[in-house]
Protein backbone atom coordinates (compact mmCIF):
# COMPACT_ATOMS: atom_id res chain seq x y z
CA UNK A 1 32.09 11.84 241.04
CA UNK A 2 28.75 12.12 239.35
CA UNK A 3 28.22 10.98 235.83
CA UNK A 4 27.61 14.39 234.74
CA UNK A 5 31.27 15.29 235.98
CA UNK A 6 32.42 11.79 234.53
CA UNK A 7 30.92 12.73 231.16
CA UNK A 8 32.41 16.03 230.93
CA UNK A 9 35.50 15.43 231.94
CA UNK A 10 35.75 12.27 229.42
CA UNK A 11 34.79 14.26 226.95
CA UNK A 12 37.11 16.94 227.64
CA UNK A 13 40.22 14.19 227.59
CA UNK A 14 39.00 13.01 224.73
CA UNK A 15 39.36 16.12 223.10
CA UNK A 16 42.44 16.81 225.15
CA UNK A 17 44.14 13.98 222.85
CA UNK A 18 42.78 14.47 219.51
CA UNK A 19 44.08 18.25 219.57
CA UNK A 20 47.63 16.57 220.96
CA UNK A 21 47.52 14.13 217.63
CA UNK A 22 46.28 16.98 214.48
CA UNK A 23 49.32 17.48 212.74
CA UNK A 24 48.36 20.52 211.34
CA UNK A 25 48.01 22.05 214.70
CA UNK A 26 51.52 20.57 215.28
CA UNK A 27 53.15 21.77 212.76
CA UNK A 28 51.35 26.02 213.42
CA UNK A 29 52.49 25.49 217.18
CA UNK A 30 56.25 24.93 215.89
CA UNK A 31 56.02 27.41 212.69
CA UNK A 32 54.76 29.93 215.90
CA UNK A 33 57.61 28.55 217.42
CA UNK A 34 60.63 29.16 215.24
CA UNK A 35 59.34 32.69 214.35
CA UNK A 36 58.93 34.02 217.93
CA UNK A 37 62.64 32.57 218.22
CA UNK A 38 63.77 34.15 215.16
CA UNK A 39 62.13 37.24 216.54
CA UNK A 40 64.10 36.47 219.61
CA UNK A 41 67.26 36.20 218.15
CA UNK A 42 67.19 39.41 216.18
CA UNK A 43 66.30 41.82 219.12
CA UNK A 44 69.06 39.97 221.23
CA UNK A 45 72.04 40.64 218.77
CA UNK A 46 70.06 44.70 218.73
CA UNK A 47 70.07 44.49 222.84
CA UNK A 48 73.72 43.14 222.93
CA UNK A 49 75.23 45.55 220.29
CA UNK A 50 74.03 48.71 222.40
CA UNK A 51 75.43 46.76 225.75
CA UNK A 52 78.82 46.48 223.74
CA UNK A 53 78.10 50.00 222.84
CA UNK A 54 77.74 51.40 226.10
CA UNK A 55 80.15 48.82 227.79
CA UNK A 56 82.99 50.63 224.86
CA UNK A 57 81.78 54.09 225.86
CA UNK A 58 82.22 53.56 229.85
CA UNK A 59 85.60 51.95 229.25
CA UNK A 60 86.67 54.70 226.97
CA UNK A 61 85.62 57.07 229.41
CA UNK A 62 87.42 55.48 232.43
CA UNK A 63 90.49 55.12 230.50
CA UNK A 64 91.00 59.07 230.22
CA UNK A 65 90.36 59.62 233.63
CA UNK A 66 86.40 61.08 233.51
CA UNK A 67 84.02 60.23 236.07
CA UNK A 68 82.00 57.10 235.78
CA UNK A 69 78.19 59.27 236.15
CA UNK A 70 79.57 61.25 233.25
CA UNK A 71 78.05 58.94 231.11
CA UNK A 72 74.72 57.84 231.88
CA UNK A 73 73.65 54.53 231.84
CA UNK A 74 71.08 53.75 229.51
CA UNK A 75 68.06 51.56 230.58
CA UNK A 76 68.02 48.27 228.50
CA UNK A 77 64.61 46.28 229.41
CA UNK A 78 64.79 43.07 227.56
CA UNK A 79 60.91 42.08 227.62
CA UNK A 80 61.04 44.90 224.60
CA UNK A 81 62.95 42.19 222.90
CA UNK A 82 59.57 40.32 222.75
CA UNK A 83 57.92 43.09 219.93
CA UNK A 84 57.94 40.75 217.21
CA UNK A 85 57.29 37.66 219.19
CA UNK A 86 54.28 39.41 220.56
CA UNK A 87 53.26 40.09 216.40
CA UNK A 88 53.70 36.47 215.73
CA UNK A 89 51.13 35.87 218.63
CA UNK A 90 49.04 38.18 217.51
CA UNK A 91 48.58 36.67 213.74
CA UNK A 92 49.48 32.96 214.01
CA UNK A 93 48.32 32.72 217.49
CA UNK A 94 44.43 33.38 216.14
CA UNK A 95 44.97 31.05 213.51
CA UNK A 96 45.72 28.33 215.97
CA UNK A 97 42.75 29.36 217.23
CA UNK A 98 40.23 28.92 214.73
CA UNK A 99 41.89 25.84 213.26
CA UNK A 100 41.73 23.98 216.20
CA UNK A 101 37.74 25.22 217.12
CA UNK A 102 37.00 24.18 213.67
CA UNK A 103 38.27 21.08 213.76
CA UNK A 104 36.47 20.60 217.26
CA UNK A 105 33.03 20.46 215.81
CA UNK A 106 34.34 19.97 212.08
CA UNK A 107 35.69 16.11 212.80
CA UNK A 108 32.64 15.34 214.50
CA UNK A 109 30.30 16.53 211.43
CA UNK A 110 32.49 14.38 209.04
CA UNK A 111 32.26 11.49 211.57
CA UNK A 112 28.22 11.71 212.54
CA UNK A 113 29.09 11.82 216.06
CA UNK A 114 27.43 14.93 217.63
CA UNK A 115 24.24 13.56 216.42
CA UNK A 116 24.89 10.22 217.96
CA UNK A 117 25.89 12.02 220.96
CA UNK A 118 23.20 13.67 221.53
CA UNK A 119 20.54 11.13 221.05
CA UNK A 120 22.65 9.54 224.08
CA UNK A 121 21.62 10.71 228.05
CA UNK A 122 24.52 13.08 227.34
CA UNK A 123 23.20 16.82 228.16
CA UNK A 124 24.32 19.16 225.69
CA UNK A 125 26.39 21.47 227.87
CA UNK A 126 28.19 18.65 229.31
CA UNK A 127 29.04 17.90 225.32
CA UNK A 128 29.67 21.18 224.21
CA UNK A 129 31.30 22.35 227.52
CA UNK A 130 33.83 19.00 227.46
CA UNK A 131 34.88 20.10 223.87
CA UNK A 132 35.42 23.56 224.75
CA UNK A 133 37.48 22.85 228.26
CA UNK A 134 39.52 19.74 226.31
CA UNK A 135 40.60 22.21 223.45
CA UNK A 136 40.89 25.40 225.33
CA UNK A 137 43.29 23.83 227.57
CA UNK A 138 45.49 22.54 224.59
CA UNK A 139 45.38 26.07 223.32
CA UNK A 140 46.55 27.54 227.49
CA UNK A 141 49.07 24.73 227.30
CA UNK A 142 50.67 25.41 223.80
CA UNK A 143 50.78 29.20 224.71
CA UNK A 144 52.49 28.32 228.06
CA UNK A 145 55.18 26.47 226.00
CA UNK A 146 55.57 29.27 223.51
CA UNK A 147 55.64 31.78 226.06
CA UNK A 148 57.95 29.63 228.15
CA UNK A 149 60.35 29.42 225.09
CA UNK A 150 60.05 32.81 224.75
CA UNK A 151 61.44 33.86 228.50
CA UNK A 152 63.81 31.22 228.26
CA UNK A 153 65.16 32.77 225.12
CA UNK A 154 65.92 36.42 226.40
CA UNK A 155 67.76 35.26 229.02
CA UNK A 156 69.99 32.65 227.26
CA UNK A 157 70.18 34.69 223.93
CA UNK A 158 70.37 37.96 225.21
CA UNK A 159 72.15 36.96 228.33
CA UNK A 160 70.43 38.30 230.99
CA UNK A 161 68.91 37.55 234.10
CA UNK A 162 64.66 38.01 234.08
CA UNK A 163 63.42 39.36 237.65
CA UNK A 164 60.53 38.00 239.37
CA UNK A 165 58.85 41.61 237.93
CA UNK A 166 59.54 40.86 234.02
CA UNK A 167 57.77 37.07 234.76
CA UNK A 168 54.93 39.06 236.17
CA UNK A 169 54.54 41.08 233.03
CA UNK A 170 55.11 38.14 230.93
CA UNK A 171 52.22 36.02 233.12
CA UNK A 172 49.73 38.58 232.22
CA UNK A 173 50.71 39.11 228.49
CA UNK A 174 50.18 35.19 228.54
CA UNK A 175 46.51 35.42 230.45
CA UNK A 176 45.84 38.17 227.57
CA UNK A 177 47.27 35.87 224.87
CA UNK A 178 44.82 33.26 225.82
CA UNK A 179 42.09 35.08 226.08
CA UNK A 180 42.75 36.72 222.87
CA UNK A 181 43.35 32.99 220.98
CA UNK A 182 40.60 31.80 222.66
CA UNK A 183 38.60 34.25 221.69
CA UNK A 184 39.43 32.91 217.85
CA UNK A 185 38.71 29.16 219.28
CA UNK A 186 35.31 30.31 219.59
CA UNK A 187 34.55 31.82 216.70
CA UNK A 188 35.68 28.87 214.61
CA UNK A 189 34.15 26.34 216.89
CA UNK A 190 30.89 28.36 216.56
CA UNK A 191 30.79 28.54 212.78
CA UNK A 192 31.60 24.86 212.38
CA UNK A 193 28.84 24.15 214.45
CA UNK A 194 25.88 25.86 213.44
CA UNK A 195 26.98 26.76 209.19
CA UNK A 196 25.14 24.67 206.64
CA UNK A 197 28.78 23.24 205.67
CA UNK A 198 31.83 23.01 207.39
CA UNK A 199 34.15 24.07 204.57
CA UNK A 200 32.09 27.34 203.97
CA UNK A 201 32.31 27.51 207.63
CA UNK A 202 36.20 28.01 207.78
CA UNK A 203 36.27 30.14 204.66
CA UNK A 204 34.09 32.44 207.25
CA UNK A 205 36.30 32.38 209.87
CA UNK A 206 39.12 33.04 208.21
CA UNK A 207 37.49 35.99 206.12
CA UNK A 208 36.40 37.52 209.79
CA UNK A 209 40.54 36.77 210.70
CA UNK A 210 41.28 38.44 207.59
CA UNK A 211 39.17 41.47 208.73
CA UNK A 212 39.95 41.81 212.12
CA UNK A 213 43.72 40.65 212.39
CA UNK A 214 45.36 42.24 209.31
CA UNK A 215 43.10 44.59 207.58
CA UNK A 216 41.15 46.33 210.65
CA UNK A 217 44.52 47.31 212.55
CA UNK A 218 46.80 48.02 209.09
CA UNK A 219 44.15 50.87 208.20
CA UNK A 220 44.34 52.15 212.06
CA UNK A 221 48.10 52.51 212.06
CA UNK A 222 48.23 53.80 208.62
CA UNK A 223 46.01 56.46 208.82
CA UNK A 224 46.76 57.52 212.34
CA UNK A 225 49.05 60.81 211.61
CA UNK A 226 51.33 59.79 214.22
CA UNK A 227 52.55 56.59 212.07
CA UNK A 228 52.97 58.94 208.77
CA UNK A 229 56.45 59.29 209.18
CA UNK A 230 59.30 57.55 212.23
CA UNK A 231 58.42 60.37 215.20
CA UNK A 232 54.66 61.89 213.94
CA UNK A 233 53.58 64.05 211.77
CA UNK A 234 53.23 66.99 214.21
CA UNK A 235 56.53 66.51 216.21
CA UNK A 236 58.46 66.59 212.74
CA UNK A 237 56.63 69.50 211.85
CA UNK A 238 57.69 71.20 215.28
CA UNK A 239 54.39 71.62 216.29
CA UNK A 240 53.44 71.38 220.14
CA UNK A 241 51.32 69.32 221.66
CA UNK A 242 48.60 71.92 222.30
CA UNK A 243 48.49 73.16 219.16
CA UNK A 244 48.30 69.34 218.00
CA UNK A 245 45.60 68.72 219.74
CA UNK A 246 43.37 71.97 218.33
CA UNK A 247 44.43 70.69 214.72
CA UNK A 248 43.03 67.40 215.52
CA UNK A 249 39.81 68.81 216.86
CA UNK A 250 39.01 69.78 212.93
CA UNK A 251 39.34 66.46 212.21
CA UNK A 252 37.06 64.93 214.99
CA UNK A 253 34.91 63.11 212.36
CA UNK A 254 37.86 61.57 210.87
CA UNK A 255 39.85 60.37 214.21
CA UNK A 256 36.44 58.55 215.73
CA UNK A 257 36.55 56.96 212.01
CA UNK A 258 40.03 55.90 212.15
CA UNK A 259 39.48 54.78 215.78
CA UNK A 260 36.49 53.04 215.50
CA UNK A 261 38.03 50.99 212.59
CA UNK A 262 40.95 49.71 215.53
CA UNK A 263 38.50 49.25 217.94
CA UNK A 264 36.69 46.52 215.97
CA UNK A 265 39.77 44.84 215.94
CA UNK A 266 40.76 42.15 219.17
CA UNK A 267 44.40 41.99 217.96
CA UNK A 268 44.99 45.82 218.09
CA UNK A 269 43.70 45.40 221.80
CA UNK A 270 45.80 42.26 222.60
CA UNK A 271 49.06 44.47 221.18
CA UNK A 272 48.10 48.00 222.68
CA UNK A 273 47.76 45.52 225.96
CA UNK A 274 50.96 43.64 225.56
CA UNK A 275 53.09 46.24 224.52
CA UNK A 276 52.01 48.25 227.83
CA UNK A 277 52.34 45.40 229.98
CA UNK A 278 55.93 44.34 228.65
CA UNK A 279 57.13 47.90 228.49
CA UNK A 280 57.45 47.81 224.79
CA UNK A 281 55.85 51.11 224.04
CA UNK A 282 57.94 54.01 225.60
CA UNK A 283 55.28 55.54 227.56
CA UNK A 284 55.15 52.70 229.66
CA UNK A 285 58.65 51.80 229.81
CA UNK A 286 59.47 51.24 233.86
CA UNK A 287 55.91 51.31 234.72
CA UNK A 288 54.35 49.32 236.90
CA UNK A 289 51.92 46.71 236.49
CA UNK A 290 49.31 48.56 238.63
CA UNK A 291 49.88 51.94 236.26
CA UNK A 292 49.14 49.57 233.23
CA UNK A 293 46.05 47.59 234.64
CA UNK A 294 45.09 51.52 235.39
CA UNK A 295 45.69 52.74 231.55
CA UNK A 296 44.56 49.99 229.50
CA UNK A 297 42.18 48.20 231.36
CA UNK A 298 39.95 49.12 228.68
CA UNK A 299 41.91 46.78 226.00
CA UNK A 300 41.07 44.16 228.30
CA UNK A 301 37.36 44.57 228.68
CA UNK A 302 37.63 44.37 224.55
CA UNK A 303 38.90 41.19 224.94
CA UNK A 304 36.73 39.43 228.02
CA UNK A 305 33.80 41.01 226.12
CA UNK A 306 33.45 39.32 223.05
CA UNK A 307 35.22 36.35 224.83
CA UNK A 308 32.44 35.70 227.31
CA UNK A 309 30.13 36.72 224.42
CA UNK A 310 30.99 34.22 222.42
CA UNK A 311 31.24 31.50 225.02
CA UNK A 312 28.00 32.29 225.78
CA UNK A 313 26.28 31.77 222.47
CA UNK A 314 28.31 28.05 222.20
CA UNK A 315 25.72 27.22 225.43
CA UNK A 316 22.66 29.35 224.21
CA UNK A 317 22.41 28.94 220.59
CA UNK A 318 20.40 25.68 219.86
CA UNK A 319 22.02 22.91 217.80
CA UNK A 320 20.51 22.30 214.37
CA UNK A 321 20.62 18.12 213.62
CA UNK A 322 19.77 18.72 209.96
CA UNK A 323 22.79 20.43 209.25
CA UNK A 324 25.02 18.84 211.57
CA UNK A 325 24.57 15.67 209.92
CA UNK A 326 25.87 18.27 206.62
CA UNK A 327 29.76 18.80 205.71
């Protein structure tokens, strides 16, 4: 192995183990933790009341004689069960993220390091890439536990039996998911880096979080007429579809408004993405994987974008000394 490659990949185990050790990333991974299984537990007992439901309705029905296809069967698809564990993801999951990128470059500003570093035969790609690979692999392997726990949990809470189609769905939600945190990783790892001071440099990233996680999507959903009331605006209203659709048209202006706002936002992509691939929204209930890549393949371009973006501008953008030797 060269020293380049032995450089890099000390570096990355170095970072490797001083993610493993920060408590406060410890104690988000098991506060993401108990809320996905809290999540869990409260769409199992919904899953296994309508079982009991329809397992009282075909008994009923056999005991006065009717036909068993008189009642159809309805289809239950635990991964739905994963809605709110997918939410968790979606908030906590990018506040992982930035904590962990922040404290990436952030220890080594309060330490002096990265300038010692680099007046060291250490390249600066091989410094900056270690860092990156070390904590970007503690972020793939603490999503792999929590997704883990979450599989593990539908089929021990809600009793049932995951085929090797649902742990397809759920390996891709988990690429997304990583993608998506990583995405976060970046942001605050960028920010602590090149900011004048570290601390204004988290108030940043968490500001930009604030934005894009809560604020972006919440004005998306709430002015999208189809979230006004439970079914739609139009579909309470009795309106049909084509008609819909020439209403809309008078509000063009307003929809690309109202759409642009979501599109700014990575978490509204990770959750249009995961809720297709898990067949949590109903239009892509029984789907297959191939139909979904086909549909949304466009919520995962917003996420690879700005990912590989962002990665790129760790490489490109020149360190300042002066104000890493600042906190």
């Amino acid at each position: 192995m060269s020293d380049t490659a032995l450089q890099f990949a000390a570096i990355a185990g170095k970072e490797l183990s001083d993610a493993s050790r920060t408590k406060i990333l410890t104690i988000i991974t098991l506060f993401l933790m108990v809320a996905g299984l809290i999540a869990l537990v409260v769409g199992a007992i919904a899953l296994s009341a309508e079982v009991a439901n329809y397992t009282a309705a075909r008994d009923l029905l056999l005991s006065l004689g009717k036909p068993l296809d008189a009642l159809a069967a309805p289809s239950f698809l635990p991964l739905k069960q994963l809605r709110g564990f997918i939410e968790y993801v979606e908030i906590i999951g990018a506040i992982l993220g930035i904590v962990l990128g922040h404290r990436a470059a952030a220890a080594e500003r309060g330490r002096n390091t990265i300038a010692l570093l680099l007046s060291r035969p250490v390249p600066q790609w091989v410094l900056i890439g270690g860092k990156c690979f070390g904590n970007l692999t503690a972020l793939a392997g603490v999503l792999a536990l929590v997704f883990a726990i979450g599989a593990v949990g539908i089929a021990l809470i809600g009793h049932i039996t995951l085929t090797a189609m649902d742990f397809a769905r759920i390996a891709v939600t988990f690429i997304a998911a990583f993608i998506y945190v990583g995405l976060f990783f970046l942001l605050g790892f960028i920010l602590a880096l090149h900011m004048k001071r570290s601390s204004h440099a988290i108030l940043a990233a968490f500001t930009i979080w604030l934005a894009l996680v809560l604020i972006a999507p919440q004005i998306g959903d709430t002015l999208d007429p189809d979230n006004q009331v439970g079914s739609g605006v139009f579909r309470t209203l009795g309106i049909a579809e084509p008609q819909a659709q020439e209403i809309m048209k008078s509000f063009a202006t307003y929809e690309t408004v109202r759409d642009g706002i979501e599109q700014m936002s990575p978490a509204k992509h990770f959750e249009r993405w995961s809720f297709a691939a898990l067949g949590i929204k109903e239009t892509y209930a029984g789907k297959t994987l191939n139909f979904v890549f086909h549909d949304r393949y466009n919520d995962l371009l917003w996420l690879i974008g700005p990912f590989l973006a962002l990665l790129a501008a760790v490489f490109l953008v020149p360190l300042n000394i002066t104000k890493l030797n600042q906190n």
